[in-house]
C-alpha atoms as a PDB file:
ATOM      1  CA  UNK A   1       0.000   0.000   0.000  1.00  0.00           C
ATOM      2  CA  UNK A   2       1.102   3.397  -0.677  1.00  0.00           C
ATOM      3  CA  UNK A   3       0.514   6.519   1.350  1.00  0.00           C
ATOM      4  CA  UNK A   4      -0.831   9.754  -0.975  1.00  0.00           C
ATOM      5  CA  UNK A   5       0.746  13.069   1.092  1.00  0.00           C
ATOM      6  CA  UNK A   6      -0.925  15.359  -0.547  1.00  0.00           C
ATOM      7  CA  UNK A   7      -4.700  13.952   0.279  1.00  0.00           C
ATOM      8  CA  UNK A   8      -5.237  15.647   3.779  1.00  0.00           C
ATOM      9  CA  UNK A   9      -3.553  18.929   2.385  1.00  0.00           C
ATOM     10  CA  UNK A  10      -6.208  18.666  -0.501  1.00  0.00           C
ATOM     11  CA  UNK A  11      -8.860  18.040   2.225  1.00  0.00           C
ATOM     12  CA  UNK A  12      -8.105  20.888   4.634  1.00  0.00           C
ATOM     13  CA  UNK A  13      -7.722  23.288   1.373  1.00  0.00           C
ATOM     14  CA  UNK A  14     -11.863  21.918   0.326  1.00  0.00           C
ATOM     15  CA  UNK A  15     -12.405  24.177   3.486  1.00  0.00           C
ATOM     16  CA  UNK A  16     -10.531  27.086   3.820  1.00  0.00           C
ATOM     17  CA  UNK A  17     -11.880  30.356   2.903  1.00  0.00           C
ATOM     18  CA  UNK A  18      -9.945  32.243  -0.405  1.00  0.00           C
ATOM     19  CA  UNK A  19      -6.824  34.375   0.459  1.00  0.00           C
ATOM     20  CA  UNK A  20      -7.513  36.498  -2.125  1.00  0.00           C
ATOM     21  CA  UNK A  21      -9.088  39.905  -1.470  1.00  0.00           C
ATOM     22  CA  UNK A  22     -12.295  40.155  -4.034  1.00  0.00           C
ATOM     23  CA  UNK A  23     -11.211  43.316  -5.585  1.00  0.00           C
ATOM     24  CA  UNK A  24     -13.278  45.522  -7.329  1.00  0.00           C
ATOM     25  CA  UNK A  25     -16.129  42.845  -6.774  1.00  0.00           C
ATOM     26  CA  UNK A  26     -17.111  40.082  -4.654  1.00  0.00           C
ATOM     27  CA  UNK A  27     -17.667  38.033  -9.007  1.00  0.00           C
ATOM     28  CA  UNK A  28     -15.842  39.843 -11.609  1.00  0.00           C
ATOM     29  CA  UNK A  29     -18.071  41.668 -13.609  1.00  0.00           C
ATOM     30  CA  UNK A  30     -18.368  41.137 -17.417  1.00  0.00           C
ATOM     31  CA  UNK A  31     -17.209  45.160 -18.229  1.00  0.00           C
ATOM     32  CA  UNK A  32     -15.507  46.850 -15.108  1.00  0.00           C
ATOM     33  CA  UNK A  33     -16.439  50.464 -16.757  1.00  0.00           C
ATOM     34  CA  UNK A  34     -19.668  49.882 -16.790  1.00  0.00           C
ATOM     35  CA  UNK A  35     -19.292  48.266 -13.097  1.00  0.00           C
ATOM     36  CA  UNK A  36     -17.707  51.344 -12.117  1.00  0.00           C
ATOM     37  CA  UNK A  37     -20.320  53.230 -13.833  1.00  0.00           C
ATOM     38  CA  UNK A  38     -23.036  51.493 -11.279  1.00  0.00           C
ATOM     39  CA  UNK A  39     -20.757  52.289  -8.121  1.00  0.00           C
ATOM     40  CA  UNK A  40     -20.929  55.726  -9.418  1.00  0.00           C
ATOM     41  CA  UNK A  41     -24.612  56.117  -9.710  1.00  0.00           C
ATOM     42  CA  UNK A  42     -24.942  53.833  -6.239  1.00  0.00           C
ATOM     43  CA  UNK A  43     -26.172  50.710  -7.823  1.00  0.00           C
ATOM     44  CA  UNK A  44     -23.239  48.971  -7.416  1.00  0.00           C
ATOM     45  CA  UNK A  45     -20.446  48.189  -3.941  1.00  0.00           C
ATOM     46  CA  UNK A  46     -17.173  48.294  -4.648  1.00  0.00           C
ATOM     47  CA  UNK A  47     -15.089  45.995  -2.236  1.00  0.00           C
ATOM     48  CA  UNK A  48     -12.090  47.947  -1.232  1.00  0.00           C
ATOM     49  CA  UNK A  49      -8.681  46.771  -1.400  1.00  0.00           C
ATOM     50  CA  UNK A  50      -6.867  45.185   1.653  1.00  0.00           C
ATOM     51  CA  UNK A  51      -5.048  47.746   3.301  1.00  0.00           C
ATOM     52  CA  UNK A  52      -1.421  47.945   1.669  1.00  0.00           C
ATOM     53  CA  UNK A  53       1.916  46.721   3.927  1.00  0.00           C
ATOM     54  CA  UNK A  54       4.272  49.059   5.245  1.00  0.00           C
ATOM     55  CA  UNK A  55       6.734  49.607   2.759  1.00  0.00           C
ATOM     56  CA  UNK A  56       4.711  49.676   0.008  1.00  0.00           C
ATOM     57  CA  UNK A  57       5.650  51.317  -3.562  1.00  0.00           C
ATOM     58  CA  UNK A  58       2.402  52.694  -5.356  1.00  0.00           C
ATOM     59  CA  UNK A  59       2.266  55.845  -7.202  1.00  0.00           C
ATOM     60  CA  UNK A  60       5.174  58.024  -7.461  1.00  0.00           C
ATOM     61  CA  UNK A  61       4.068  61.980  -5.727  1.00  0.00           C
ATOM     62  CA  UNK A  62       6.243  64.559  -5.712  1.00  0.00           C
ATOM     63  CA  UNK A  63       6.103  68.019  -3.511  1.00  0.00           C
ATOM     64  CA  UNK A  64       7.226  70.917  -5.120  1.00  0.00           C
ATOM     65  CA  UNK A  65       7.829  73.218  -2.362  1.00  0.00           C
ATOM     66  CA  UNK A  66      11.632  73.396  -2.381  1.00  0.00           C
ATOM     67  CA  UNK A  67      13.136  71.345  -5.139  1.00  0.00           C
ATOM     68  CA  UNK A  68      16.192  72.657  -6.231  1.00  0.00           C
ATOM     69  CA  UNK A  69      15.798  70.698  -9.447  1.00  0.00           C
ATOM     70  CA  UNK A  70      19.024  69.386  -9.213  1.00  0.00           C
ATOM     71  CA  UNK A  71      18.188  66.627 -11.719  1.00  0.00           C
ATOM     72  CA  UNK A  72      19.553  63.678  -9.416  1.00  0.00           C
ATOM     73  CA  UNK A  73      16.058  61.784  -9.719  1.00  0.00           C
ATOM     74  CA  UNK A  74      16.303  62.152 -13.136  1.00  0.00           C
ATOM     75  CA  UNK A  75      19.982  60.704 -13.384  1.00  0.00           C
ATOM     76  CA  UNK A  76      18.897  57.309 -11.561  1.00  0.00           C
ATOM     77  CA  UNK A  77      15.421  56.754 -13.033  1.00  0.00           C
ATOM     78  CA  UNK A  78      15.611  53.606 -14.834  1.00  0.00           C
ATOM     79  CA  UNK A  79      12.451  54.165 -16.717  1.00  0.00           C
ATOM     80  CA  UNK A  80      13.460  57.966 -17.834  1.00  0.00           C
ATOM     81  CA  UNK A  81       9.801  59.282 -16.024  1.00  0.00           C
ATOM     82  CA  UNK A  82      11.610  62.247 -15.046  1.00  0.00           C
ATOM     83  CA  UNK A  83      12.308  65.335 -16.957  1.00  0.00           C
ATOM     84  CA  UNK A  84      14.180  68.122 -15.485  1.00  0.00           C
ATOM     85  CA  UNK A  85      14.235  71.745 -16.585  1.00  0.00           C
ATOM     86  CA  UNK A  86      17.264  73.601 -14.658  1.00  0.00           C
ATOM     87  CA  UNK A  87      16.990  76.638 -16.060  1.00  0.00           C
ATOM     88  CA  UNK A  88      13.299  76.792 -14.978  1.00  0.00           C
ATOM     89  CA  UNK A  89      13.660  75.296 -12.032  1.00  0.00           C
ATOM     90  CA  UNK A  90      10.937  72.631 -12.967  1.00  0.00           C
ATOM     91  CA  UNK A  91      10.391  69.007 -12.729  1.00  0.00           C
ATOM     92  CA  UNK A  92       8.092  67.114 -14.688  1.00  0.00           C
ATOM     93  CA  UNK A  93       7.398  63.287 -13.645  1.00  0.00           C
ATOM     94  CA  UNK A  94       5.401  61.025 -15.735  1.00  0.00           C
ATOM     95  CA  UNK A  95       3.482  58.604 -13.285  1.00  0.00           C
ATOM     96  CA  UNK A  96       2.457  56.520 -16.314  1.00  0.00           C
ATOM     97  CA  UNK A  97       6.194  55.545 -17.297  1.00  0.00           C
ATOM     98  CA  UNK A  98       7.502  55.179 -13.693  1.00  0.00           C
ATOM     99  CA  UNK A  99       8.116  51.700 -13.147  1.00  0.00           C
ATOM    100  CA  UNK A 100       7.912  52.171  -9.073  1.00  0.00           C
ATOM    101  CA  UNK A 101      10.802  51.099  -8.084  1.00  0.00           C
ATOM    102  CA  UNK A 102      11.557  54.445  -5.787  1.00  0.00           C
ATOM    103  CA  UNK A 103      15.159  54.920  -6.374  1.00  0.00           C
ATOM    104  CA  UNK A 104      14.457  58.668  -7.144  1.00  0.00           C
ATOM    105  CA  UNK A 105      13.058  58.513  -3.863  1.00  0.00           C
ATOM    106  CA  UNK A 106      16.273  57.727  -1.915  1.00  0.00           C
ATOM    107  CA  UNK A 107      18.619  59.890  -3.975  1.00  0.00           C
ATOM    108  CA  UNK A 108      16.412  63.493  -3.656  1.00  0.00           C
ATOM    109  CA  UNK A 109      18.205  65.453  -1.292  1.00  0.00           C
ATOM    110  CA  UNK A 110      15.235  67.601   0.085  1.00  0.00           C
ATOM    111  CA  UNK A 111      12.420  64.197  -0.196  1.00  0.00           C
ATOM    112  CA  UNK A 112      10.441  66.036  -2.451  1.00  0.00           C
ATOM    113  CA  UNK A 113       9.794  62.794  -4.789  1.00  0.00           C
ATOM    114  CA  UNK A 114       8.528  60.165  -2.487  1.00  0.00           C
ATOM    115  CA  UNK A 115       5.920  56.812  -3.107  1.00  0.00           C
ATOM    116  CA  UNK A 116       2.410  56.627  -1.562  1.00  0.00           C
ATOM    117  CA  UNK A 117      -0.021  53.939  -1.003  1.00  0.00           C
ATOM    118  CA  UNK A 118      -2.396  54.534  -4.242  1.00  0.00           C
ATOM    119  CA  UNK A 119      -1.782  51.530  -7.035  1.00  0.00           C
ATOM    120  CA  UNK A 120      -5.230  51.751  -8.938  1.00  0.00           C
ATOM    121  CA  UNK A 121      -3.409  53.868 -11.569  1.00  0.00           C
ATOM    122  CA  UNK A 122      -5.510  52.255 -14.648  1.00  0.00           C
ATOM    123  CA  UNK A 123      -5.850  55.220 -17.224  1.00  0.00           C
ATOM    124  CA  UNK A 124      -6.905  55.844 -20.719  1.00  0.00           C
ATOM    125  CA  UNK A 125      -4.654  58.803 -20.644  1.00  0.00           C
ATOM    126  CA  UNK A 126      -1.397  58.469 -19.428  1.00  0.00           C
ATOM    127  CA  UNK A 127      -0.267  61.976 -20.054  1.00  0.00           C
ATOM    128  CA  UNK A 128      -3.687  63.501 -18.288  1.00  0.00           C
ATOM    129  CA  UNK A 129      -3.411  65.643 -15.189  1.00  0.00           C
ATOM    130  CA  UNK A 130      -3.288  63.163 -12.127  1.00  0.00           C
ATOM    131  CA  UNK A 131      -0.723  61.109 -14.169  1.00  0.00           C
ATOM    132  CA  UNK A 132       1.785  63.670 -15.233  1.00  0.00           C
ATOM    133  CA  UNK A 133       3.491  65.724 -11.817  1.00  0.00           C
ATOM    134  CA  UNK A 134       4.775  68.975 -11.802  1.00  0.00           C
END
């Protein structure tokens, strides 16, 4: 006789509940615009996302207030997302090309460029207002 190890994992699995978090919808819906259409007009519930870890690299935001547009975020973005104008004294990121992997982050001298907790980043337009920084 031979013993089968994987039969009581396979049992105890029959009857745990899902670890995944049923994001935007408890069944995915056959068009998610027109689901987020409904939660618009308050037909619909959107299940929010599990809260994100500590740590966490979502969008890219950047604080204008004293940049010195030194151009060292620029210098070390793998991804090119940042353009730098020195003799403006301007700094244009481009949310939709960052790749979020926050080096910019650690090299900015005054932690003007820094990564929050938002990821639903989904656009049609990747050069529209909330996607390009200045």
């Amino acid at each position: 006789m031979f013993r089968l190890p994987m039969v009581p994992r396979v049992l105890k699995q029959l009857f745990n509940k899902p670890a995944t978090n049923p994001f935007p919808a408890r069944h995915l819906p056959k068009s998610i615009t027109r689901f987020l259409e409904k939660v618009a007009a308050g037909k619909a519930e959107l299940v929010l996302p599990l809260e994100v870890p500590e740590g966490f690299r979502g969008k890219i935001g950047y604080n204008p207030e004293g940049c010195t547009a030194c151009s060292l975020c620029a210098r070390v973005c793998p991804a090119n997302a940042i353009e730098v104008n020195r003799e403006e004294k301007t700094v244009t990121v481009y949310a939709g090309h960052c790749i979020q992997c926050g080096q910019c982050t650690e090299v900015c001298p005054k932690n003007n460029l820094f990564m929050t907790k938002e990821f639903l980043t989904a656009t049609t337009d990747r050069y529209s207002e909330e996607m390009v920084l200045t």
